[in-house]
PDB file of N, CA and C in Angstrom:
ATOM      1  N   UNK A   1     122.814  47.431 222.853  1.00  0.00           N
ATOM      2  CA  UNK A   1     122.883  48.648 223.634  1.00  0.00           C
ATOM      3  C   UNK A   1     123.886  49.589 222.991  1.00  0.00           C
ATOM      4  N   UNK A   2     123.587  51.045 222.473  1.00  0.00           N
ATOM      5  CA  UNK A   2     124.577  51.476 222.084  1.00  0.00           C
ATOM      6  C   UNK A   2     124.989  52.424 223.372  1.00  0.00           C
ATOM      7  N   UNK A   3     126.095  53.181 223.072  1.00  0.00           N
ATOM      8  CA  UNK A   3     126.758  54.070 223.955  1.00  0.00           C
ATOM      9  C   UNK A   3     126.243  55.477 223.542  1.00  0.00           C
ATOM     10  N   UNK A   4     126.398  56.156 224.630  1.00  0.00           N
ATOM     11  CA  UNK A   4     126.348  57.914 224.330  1.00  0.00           C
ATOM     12  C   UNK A   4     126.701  58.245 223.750  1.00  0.00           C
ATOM     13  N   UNK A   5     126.855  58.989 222.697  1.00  0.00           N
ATOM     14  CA  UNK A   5     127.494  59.822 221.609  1.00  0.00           C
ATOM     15  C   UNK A   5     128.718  61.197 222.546  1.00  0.00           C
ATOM     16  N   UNK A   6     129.984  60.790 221.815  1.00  0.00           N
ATOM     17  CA  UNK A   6     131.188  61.039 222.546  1.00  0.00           C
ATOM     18  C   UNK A   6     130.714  63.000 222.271  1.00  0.00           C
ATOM     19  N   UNK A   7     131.044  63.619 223.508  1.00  0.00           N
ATOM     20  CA  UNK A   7     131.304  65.193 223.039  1.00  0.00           C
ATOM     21  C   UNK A   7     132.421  65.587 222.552  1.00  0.00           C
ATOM     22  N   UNK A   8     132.873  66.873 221.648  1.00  0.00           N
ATOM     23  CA  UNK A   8     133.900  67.163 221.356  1.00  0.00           C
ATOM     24  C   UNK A   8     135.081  67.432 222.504  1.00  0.00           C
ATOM     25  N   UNK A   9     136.248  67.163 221.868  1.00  0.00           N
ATOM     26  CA  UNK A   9     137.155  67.424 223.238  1.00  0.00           C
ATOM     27  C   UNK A   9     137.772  68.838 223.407  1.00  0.00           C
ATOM     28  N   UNK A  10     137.103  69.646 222.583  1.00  0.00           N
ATOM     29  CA  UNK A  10     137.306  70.949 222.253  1.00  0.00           C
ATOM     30  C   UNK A  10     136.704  71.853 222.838  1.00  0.00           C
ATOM     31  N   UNK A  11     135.537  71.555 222.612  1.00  0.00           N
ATOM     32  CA  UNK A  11     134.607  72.555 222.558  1.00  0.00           C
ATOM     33  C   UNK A  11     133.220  72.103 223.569  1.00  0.00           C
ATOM     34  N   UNK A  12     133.384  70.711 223.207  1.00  0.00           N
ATOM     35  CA  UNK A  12     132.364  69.984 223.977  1.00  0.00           C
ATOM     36  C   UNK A  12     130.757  69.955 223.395  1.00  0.00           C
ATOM     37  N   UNK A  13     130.660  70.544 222.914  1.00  0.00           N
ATOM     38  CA  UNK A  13     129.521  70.062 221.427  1.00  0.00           C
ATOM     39  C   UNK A  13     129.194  68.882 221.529  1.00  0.00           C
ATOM     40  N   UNK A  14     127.808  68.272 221.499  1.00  0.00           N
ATOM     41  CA  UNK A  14     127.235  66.989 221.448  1.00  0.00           C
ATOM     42  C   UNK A  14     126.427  66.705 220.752  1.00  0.00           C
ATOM     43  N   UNK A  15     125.546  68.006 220.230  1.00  0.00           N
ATOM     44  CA  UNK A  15     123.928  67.499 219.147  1.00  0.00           C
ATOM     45  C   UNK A  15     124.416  68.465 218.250  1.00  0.00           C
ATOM     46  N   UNK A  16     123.948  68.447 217.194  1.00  0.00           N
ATOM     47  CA  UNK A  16     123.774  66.981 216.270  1.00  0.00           C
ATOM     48  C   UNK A  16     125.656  66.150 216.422  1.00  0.00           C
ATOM     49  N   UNK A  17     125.569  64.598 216.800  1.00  0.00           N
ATOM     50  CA  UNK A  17     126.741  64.112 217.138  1.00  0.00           C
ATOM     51  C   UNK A  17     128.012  64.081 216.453  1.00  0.00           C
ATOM     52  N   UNK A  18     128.693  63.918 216.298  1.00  0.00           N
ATOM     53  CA  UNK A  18     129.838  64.018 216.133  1.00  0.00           C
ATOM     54  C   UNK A  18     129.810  62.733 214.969  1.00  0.00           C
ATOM     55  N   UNK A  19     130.461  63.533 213.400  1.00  0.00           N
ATOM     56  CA  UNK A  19     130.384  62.411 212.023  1.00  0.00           C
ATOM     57  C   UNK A  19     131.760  61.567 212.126  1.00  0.00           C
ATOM     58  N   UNK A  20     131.538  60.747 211.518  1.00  0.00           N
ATOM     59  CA  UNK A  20     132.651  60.251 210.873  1.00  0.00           C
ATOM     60  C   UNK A  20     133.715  60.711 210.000  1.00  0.00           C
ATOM     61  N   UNK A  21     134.712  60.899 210.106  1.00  0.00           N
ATOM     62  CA  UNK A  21     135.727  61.597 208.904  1.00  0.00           C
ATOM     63  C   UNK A  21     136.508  60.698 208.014  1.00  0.00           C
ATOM     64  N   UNK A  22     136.762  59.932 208.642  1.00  0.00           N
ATOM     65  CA  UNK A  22     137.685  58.541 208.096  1.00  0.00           C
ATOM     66  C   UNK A  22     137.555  57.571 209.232  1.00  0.00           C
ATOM     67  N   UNK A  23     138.149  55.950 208.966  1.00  0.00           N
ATOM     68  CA  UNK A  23     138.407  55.404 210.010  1.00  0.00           C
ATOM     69  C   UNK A  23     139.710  54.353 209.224  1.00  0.00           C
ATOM     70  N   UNK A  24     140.678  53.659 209.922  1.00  0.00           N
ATOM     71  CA  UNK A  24     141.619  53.137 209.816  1.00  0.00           C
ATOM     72  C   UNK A  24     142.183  51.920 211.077  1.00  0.00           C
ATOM     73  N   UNK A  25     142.666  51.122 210.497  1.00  0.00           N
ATOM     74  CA  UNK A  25     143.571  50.100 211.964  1.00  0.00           C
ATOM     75  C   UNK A  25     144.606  50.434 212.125  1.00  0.00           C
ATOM     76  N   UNK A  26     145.664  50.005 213.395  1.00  0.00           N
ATOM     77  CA  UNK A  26     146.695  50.243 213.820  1.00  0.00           C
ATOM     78  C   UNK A  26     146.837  48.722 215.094  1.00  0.00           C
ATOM     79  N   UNK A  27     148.586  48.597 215.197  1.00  0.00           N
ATOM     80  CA  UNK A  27     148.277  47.736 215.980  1.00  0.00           C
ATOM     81  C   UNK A  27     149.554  48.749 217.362  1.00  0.00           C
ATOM     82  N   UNK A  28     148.598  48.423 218.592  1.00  0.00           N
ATOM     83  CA  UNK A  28     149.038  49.079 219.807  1.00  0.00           C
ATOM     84  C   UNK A  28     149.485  48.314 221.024  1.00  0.00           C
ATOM     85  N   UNK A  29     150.722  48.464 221.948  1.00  0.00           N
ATOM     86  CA  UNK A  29     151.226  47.862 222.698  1.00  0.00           C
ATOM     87  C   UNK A  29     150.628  48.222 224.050  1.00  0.00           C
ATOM     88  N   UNK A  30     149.339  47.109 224.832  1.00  0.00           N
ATOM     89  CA  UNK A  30     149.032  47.549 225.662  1.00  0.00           C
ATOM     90  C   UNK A  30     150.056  47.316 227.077  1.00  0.00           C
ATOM     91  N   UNK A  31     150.412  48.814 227.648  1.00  0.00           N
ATOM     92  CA  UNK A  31     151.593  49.315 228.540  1.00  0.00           C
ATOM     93  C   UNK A  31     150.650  49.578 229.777  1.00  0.00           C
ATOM     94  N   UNK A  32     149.361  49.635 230.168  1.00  0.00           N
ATOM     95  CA  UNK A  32     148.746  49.869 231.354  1.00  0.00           C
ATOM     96  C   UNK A  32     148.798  48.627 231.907  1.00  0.00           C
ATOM     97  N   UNK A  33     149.654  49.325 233.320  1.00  0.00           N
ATOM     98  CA  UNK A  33     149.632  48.449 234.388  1.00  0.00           C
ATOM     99  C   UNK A  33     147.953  47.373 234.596  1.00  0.00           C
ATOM    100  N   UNK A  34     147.151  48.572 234.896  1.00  0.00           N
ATOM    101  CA  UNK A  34     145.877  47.420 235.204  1.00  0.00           C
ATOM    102  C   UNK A  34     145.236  46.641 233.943  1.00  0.00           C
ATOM    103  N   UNK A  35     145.827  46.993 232.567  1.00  0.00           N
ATOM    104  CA  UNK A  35     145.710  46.518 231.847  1.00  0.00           C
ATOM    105  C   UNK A  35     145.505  44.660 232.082  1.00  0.00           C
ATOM    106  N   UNK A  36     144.333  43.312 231.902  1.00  0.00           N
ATOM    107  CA  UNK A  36     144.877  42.129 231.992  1.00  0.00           C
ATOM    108  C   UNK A  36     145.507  41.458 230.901  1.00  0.00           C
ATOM    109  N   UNK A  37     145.791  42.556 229.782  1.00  0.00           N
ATOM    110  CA  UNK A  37     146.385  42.136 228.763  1.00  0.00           C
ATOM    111  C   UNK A  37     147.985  43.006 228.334  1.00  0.00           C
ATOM    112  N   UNK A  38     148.125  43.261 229.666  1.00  0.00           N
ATOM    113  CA  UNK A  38     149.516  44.271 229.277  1.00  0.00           C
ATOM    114  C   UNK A  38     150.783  43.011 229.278  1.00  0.00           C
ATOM    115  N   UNK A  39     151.297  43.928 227.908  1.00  0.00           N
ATOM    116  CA  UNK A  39     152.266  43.035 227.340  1.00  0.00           C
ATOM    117  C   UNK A  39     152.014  42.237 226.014  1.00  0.00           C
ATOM    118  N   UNK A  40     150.865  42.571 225.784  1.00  0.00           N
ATOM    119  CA  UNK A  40     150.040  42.223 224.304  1.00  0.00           C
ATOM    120  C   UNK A  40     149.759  43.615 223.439  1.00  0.00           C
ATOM    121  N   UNK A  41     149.720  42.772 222.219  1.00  0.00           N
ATOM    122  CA  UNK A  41     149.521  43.904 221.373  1.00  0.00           C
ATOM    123  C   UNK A  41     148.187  43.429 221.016  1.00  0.00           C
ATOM    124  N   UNK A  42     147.272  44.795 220.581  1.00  0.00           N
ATOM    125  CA  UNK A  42     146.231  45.201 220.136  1.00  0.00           C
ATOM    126  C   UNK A  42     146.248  45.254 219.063  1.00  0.00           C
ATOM    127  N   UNK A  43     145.122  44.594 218.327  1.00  0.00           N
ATOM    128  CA  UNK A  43     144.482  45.530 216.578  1.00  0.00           C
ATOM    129  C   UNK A  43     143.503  46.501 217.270  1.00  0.00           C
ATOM    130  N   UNK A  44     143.492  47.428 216.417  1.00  0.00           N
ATOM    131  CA  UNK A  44     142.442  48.549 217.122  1.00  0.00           C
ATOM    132  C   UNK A  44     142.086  49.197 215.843  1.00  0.00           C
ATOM    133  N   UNK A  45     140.551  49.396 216.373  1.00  0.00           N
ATOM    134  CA  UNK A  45     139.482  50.031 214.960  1.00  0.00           C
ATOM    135  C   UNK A  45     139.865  51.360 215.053  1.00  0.00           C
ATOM    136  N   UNK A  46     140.193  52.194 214.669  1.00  0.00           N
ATOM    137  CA  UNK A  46     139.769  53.982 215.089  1.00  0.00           C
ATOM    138  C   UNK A  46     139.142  54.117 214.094  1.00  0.00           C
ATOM    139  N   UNK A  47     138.067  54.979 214.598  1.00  0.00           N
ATOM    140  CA  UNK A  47     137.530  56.019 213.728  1.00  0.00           C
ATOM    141  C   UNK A  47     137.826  57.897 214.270  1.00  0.00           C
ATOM    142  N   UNK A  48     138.132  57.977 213.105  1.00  0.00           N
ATOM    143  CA  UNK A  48     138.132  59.625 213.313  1.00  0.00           C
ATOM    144  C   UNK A  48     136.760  60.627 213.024  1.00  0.00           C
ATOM    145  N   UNK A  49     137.045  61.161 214.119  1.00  0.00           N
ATOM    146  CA  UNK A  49     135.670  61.765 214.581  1.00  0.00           C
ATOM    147  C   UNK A  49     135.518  63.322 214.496  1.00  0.00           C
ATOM    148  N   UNK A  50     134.539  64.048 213.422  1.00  0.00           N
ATOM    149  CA  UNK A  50     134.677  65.438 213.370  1.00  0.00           C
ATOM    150  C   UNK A  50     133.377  66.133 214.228  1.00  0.00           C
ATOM    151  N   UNK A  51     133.594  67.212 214.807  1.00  0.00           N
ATOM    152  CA  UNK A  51     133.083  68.012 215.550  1.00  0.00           C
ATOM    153  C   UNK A  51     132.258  68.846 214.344  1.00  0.00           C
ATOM    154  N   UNK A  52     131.185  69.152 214.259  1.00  0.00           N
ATOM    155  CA  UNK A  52     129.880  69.772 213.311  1.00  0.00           C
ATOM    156  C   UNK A  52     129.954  71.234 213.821  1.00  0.00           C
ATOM    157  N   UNK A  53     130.198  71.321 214.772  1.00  0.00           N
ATOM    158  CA  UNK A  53     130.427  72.854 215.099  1.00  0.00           C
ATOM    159  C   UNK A  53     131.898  73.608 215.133  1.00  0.00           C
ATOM    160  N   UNK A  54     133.084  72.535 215.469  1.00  0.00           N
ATOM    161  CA  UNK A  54     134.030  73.567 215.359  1.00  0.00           C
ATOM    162  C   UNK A  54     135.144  73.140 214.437  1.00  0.00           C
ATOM    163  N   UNK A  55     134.798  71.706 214.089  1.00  0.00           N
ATOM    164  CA  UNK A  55     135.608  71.147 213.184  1.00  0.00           C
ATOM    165  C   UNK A  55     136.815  70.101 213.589  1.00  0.00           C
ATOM    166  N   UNK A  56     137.057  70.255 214.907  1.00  0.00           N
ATOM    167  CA  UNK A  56     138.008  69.724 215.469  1.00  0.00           C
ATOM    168  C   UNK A  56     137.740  68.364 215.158  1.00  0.00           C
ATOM    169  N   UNK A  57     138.718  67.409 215.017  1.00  0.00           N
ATOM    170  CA  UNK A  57     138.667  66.130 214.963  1.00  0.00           C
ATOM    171  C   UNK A  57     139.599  65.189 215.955  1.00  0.00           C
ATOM    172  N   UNK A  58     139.058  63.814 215.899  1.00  0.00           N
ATOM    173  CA  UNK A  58     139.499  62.760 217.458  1.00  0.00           C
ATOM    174  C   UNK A  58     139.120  61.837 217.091  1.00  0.00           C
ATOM    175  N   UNK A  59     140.068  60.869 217.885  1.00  0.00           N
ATOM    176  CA  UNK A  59     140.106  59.197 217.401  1.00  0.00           C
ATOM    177  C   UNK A  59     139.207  58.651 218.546  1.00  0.00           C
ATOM    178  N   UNK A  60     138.440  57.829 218.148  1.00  0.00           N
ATOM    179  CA  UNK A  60     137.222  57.175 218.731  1.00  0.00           C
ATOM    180  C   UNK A  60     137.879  55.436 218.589  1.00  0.00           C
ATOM    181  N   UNK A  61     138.237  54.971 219.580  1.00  0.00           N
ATOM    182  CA  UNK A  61     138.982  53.542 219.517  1.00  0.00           C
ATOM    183  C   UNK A  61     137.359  52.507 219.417  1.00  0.00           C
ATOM    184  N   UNK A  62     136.985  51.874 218.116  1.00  0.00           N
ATOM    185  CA  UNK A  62     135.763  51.363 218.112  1.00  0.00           C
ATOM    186  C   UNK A  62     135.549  49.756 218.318  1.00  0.00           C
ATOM    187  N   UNK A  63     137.000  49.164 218.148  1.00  0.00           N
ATOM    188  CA  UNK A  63     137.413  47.387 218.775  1.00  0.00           C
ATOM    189  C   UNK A  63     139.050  47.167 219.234  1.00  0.00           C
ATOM    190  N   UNK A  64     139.019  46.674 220.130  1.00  0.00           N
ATOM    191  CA  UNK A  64     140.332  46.380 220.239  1.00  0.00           C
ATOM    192  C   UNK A  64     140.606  44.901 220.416  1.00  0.00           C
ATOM    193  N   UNK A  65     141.558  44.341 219.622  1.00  0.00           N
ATOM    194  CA  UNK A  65     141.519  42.696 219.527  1.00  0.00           C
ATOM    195  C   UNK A  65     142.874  42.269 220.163  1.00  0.00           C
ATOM    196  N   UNK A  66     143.271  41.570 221.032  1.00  0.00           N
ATOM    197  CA  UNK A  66     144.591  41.182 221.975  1.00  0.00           C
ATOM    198  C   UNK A  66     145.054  40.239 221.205  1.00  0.00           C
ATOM    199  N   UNK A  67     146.496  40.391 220.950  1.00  0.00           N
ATOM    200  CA  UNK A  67     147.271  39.000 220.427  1.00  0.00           C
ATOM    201  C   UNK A  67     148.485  39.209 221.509  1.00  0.00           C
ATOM    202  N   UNK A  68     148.985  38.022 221.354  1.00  0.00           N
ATOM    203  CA  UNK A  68     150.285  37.789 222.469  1.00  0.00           C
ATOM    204  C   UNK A  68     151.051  38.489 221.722  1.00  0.00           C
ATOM    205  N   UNK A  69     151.907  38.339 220.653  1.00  0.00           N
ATOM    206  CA  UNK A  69     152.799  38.839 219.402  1.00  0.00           C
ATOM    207  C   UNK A  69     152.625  39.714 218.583  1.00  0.00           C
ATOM    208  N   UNK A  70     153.378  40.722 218.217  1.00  0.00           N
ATOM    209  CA  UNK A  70     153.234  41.855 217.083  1.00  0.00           C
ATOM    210  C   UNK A  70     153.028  41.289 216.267  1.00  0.00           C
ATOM    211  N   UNK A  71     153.751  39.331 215.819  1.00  0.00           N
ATOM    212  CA  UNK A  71     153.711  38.805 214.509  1.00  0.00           C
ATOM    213  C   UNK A  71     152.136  38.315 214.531  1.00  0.00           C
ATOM    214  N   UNK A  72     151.522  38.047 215.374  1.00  0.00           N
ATOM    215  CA  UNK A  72     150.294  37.538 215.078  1.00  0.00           C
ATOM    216  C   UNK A  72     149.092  38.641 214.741  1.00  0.00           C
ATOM    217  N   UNK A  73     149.367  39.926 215.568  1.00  0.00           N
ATOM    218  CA  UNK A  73     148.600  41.091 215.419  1.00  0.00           C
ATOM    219  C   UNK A  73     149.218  41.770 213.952  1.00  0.00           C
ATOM    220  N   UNK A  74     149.724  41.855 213.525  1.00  0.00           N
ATOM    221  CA  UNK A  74     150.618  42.144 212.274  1.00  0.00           C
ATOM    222  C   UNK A  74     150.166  41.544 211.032  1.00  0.00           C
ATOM    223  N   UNK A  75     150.147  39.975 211.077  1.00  0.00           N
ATOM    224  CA  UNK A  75     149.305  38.812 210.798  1.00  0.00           C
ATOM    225  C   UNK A  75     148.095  38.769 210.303  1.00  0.00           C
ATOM    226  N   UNK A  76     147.112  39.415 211.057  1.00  0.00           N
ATOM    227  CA  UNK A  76     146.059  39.655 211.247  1.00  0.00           C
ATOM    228  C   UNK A  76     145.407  41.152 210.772  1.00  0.00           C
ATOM    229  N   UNK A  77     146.501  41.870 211.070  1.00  0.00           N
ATOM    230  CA  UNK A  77     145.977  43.408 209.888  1.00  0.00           C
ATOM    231  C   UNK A  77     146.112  42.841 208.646  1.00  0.00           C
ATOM    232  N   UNK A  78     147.473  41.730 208.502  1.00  0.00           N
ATOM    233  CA  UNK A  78     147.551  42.244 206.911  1.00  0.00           C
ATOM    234  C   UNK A  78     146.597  41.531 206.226  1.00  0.00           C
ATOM    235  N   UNK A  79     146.094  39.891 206.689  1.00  0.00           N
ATOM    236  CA  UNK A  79     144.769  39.482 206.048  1.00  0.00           C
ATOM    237  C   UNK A  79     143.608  40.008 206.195  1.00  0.00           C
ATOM    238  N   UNK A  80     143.458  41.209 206.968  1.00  0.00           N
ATOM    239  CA  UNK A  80     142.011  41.817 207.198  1.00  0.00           C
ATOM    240  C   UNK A  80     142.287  42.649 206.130  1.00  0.00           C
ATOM    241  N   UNK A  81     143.617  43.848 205.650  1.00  0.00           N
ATOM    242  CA  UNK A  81     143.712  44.549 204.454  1.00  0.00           C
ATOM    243  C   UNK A  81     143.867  44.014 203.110  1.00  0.00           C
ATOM    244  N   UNK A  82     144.435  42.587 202.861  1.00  0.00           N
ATOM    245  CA  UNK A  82     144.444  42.068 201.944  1.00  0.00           C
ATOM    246  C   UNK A  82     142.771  40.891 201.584  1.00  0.00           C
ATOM    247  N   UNK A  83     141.714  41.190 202.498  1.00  0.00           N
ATOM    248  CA  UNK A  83     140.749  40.598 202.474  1.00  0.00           C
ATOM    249  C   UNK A  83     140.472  39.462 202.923  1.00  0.00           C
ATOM    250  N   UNK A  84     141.505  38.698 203.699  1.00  0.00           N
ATOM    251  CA  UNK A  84     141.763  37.430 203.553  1.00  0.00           C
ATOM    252  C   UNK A  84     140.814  37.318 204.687  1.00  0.00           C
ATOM    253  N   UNK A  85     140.702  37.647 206.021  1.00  0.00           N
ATOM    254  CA  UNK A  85     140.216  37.360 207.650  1.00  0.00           C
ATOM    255  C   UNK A  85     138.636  37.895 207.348  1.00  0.00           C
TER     256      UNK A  85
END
């Protein structure tokens, strides 16, 4: 099942959808209360997302993976960038 194609947060533009510009990882401290993983850190996919009509660009969060520890999420970027995972 895929999802809707996100509109711009600009302009709000939707067809033709919104490209890819780059994408990159990061690891993030989930802080939401209703969060059931708050207090864990995240690997998270972004992709950056350009608008075809006005150019504007936005991060599109495309996986987010829970570890208890920064060292294990940390861990885990660096064998996914060094090829290893």
């Amino acid at each position: 099942m895929t999802s809707p194609s996100p509109s711009c947060r600009r302009c709000g533009h939707r067809n033709p959808p919104l490209g890819r510009a780059d994408a990159f990882d990061r690891i993030a401290l989930a802080d939401d209360p209703a969060d059931a993983n708050r207090g864990h850190y995240y690997l998270e996919t972004v992709y950056v997302l350009r608008c075809p009509a006005c150019g504007h660009h936005q991060e599109s969060v495309a996986q987010r993976t829970p570890y208890a520890t920064l060292r294990e999420a940390q861990r885990e970027m660096d064998a996914h960038l060094l090829g290893k995972g």
